[in-house]
Protein backbone atom coordinates (compact mmCIF):
# COMPACT_ATOMS: atom_id res chain seq x y z
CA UNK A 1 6.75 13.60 -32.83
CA UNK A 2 3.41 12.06 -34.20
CA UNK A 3 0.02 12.28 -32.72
CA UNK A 4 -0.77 9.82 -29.69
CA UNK A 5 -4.20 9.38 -28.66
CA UNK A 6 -2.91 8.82 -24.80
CA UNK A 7 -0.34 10.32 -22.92
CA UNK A 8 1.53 10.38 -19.90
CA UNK A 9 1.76 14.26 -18.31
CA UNK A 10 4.32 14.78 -15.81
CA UNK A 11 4.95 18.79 -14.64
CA UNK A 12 7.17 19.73 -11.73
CA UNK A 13 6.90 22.80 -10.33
CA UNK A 14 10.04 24.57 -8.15
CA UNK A 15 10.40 27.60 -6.19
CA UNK A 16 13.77 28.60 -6.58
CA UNK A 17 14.74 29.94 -2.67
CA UNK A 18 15.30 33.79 -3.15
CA UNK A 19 18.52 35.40 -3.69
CA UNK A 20 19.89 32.09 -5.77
CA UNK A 21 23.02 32.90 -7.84
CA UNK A 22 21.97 33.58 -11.31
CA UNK A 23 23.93 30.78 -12.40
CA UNK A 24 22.61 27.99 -10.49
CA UNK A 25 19.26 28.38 -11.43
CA UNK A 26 20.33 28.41 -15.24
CA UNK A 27 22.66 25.53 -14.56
CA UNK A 28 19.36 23.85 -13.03
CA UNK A 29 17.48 24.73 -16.24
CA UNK A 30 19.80 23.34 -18.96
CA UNK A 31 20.63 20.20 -16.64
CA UNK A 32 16.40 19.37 -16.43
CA UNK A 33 16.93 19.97 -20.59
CA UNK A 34 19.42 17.97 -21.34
CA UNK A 35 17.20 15.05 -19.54
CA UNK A 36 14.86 15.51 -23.65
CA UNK A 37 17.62 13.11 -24.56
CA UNK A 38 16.44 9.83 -22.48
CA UNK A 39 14.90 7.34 -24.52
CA UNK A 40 11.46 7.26 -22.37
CA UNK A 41 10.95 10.66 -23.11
CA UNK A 42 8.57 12.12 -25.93
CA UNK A 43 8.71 15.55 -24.61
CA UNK A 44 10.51 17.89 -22.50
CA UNK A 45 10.39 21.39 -21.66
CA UNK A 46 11.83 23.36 -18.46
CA UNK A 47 12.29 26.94 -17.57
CA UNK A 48 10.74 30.19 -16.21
CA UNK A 49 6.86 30.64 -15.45
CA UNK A 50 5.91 33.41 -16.81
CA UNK A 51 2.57 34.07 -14.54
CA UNK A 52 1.50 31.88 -11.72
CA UNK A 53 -2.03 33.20 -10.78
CA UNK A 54 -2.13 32.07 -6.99
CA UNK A 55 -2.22 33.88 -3.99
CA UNK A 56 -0.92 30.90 -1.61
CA UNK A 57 1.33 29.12 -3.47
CA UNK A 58 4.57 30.75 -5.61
CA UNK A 59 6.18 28.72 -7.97
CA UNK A 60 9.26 30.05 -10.05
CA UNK A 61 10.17 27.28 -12.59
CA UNK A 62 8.12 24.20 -14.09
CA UNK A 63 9.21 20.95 -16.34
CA UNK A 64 6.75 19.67 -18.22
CA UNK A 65 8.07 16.07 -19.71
CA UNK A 66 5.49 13.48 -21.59
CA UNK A 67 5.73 9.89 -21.95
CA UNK A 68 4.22 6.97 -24.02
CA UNK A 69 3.38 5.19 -20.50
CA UNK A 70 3.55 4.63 -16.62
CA UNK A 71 6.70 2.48 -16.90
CA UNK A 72 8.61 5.14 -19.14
CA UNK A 73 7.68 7.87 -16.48
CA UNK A 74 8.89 5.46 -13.64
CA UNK A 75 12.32 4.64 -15.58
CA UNK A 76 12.76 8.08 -16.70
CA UNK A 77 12.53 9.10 -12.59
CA UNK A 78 14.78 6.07 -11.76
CA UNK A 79 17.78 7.45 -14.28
CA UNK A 80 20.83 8.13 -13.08
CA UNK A 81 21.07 11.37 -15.34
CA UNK A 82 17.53 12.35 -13.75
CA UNK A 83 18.77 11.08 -9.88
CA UNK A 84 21.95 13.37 -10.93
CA UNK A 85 20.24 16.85 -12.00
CA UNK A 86 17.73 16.54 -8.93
CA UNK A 87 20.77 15.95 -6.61
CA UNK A 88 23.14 18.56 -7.88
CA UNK A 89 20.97 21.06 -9.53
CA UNK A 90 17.64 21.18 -7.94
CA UNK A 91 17.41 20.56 -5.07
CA UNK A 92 20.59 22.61 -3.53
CA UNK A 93 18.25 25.85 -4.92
CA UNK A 94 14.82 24.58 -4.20
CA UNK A 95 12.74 25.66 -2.03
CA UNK A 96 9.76 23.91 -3.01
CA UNK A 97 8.55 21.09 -5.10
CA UNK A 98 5.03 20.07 -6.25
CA UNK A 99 4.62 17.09 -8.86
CA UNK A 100 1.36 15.99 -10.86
CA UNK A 101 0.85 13.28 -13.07
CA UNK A 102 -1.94 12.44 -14.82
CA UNK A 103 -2.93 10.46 -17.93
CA UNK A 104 -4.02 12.63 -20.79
CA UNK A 105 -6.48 10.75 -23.14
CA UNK A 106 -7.61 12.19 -26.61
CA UNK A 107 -4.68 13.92 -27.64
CA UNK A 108 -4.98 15.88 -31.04
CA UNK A 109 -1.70 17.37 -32.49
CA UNK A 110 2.24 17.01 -31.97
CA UNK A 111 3.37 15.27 -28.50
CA UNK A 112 6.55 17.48 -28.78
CA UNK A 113 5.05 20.95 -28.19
CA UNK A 114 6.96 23.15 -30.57
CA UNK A 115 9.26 26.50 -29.08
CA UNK A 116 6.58 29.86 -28.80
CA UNK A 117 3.39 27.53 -27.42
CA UNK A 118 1.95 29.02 -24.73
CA UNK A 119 0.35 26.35 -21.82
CA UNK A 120 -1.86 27.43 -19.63
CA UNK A 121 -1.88 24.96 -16.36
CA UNK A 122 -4.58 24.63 -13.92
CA UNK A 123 -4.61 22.75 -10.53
CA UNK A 124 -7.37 21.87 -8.53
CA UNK A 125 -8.26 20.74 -5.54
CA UNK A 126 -11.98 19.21 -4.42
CA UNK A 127 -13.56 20.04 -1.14
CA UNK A 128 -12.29 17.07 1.25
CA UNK A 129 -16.40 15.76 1.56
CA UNK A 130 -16.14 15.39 -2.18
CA UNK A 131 -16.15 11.67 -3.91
CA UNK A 132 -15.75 10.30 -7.41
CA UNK A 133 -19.03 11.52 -8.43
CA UNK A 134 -17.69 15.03 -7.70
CA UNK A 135 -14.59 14.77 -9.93
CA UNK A 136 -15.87 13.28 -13.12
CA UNK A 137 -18.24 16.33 -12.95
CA UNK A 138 -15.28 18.64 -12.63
CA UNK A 139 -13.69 16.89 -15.31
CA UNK A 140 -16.93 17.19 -17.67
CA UNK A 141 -16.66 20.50 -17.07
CA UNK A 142 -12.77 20.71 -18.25
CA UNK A 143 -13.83 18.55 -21.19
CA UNK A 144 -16.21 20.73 -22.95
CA UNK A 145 -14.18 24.01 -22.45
CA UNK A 146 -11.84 23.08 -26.09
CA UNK A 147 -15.33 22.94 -27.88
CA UNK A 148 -16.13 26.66 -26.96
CA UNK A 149 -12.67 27.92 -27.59
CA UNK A 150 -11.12 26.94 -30.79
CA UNK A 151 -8.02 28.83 -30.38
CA UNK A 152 -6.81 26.08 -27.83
CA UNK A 153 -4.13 23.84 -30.29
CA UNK A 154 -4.98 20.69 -27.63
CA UNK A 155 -5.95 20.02 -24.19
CA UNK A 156 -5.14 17.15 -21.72
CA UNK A 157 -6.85 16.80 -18.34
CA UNK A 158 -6.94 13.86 -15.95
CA UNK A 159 -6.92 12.58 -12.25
CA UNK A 160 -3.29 12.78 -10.73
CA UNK A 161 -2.22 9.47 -10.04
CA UNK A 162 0.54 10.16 -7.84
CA UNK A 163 -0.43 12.25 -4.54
CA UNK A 164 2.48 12.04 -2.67
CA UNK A 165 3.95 15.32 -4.02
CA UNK A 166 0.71 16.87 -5.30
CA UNK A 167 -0.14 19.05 -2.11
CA UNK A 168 -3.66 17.10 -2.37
CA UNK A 169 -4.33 18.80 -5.98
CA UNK A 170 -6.03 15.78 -7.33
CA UNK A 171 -7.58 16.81 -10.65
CA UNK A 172 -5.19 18.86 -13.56
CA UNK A 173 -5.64 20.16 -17.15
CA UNK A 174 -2.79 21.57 -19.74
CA UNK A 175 -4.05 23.81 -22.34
CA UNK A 176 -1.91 24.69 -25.47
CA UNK A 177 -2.36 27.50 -27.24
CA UNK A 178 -0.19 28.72 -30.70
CA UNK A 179 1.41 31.51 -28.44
CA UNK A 180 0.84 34.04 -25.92
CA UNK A 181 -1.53 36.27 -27.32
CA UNK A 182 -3.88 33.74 -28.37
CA UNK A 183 -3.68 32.43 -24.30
CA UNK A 184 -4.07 35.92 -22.98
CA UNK A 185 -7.12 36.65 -25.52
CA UNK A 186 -8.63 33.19 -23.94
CA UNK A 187 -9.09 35.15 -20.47
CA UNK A 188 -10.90 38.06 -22.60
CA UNK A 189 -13.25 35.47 -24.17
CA UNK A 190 -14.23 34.75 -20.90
CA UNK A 191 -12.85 30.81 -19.92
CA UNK A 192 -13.23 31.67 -16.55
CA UNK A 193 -16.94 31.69 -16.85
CA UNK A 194 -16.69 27.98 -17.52
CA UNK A 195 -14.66 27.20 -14.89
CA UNK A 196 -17.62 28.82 -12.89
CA UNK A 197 -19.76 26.10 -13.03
CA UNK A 198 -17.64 23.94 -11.12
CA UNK A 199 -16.11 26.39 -8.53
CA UNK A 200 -18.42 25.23 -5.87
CA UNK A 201 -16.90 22.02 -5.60
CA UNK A 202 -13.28 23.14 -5.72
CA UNK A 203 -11.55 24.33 -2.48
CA UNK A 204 -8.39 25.45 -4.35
CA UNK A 205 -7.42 26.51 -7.63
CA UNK A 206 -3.80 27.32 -8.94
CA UNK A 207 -3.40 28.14 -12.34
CA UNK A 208 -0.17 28.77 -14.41
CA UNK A 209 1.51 30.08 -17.66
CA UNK A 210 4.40 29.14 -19.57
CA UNK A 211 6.09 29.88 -22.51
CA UNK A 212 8.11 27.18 -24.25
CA UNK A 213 11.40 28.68 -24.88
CA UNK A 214 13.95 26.94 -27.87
CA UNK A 215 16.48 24.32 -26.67
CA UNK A 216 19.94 24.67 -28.05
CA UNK A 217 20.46 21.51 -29.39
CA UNK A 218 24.14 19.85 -28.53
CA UNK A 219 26.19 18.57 -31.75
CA UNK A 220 27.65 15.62 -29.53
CA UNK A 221 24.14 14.00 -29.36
């Protein structure tokens, strides 16, 4: 898929309840997959986290889908194929559910995030006396962080545009790095320390890593 300089950023996240069958989970995990096949979308990736660094919240699984606009997103989440994995695969194992959307502007490199690239997620959440003024300064902050570390491939970050799922996490950012050494070294080069500057203003953080795994791709399609 060819560079865009805008795109739509959708990521679920799901806490599988404990104790789930084995086989549920991975039949929730191919049926979000096989969902890379709607027209609307651009990108798709579901599985495993492989760290969630968060003391309150404890997700298990993410998607992360991308799409060329609003309306895409909205017909991809009116599908029947989408209404039919939530129904039958998610949600019977779910314990929890957290969506953000957000519209990532300035995108360098592929739209369709190759298998092995490492994404680093982070959530925030302002301090409720916080305004607009506030959040573009949070989001300055996010926006000079790719600048100091070259070893991130690209970087989307935006306002979420759809609270009703967001647990009132109202800024995000998706960092893609070539794998997961080059994500871990990040923490060693000392990102954090950037973050710093806006932590005042934040009342909660959560911050996530995943690993895009390969897709076995079906001959019928």
């Amino acid at each position: 898929m060819s560079t865009n300089s805008q795109i739509i950023e959708h990521i679920v996240l799901f806490k599988v309840k404990p104790d789930t069958d084995p086989s549920k989970i991975a039949s929730m995990i191919d049926g979000l997959n096989s969902l890379t096949s709607l027209d609307q979308v651009v990108h798709l990736s579901a599985g495993a986290l492989h760290r969630t660094r968060s003391s309150s919240l404890s997700f298990t699984h993410m998607l992360h889908s991308r799409y060329n606009s609003k309306q895409d997103l909205q017909a991809y989440s009116a599908h029947p194929a989408h209404v039919s994995v939530v129904t039958e695969c998610v949600k019977p194992i779910a314990e929890d559910i957290m969506a953000v959307d957000w519209i990532g502007s300035d995108l360098t490199g592929p739209v369709a995030l190759p298998a092995g690239s490492a994404i680093r997620l982070t959530f925030l959440k302002l301090k409720p006396e916080l305004g607009e003024k506030e959040s573009d300064q949070v989001l300055g902050v996010i926006g000079g962080i790719k600048d100091k570390f070259p070893v991130i491939d690209q970087i989307t970050f935006g306002k979420n545009f759809s609270p009703d799922r967001a647990k009132g996490y109202s800024i995000a950012s998706l960092a893609v790095f070539p794998g997961l050494s080059e994500l871990d070294g990040l923490d060693s080069a000392g990102a954090e320390l950037e973050k710093e500057k806006a932590r005042d203003m934040l009342e909660s953080v959560l911050v996530l890593d995943y690993v895009i795994q390969p897709q076995l791709q079906s001959a019928s399609l």
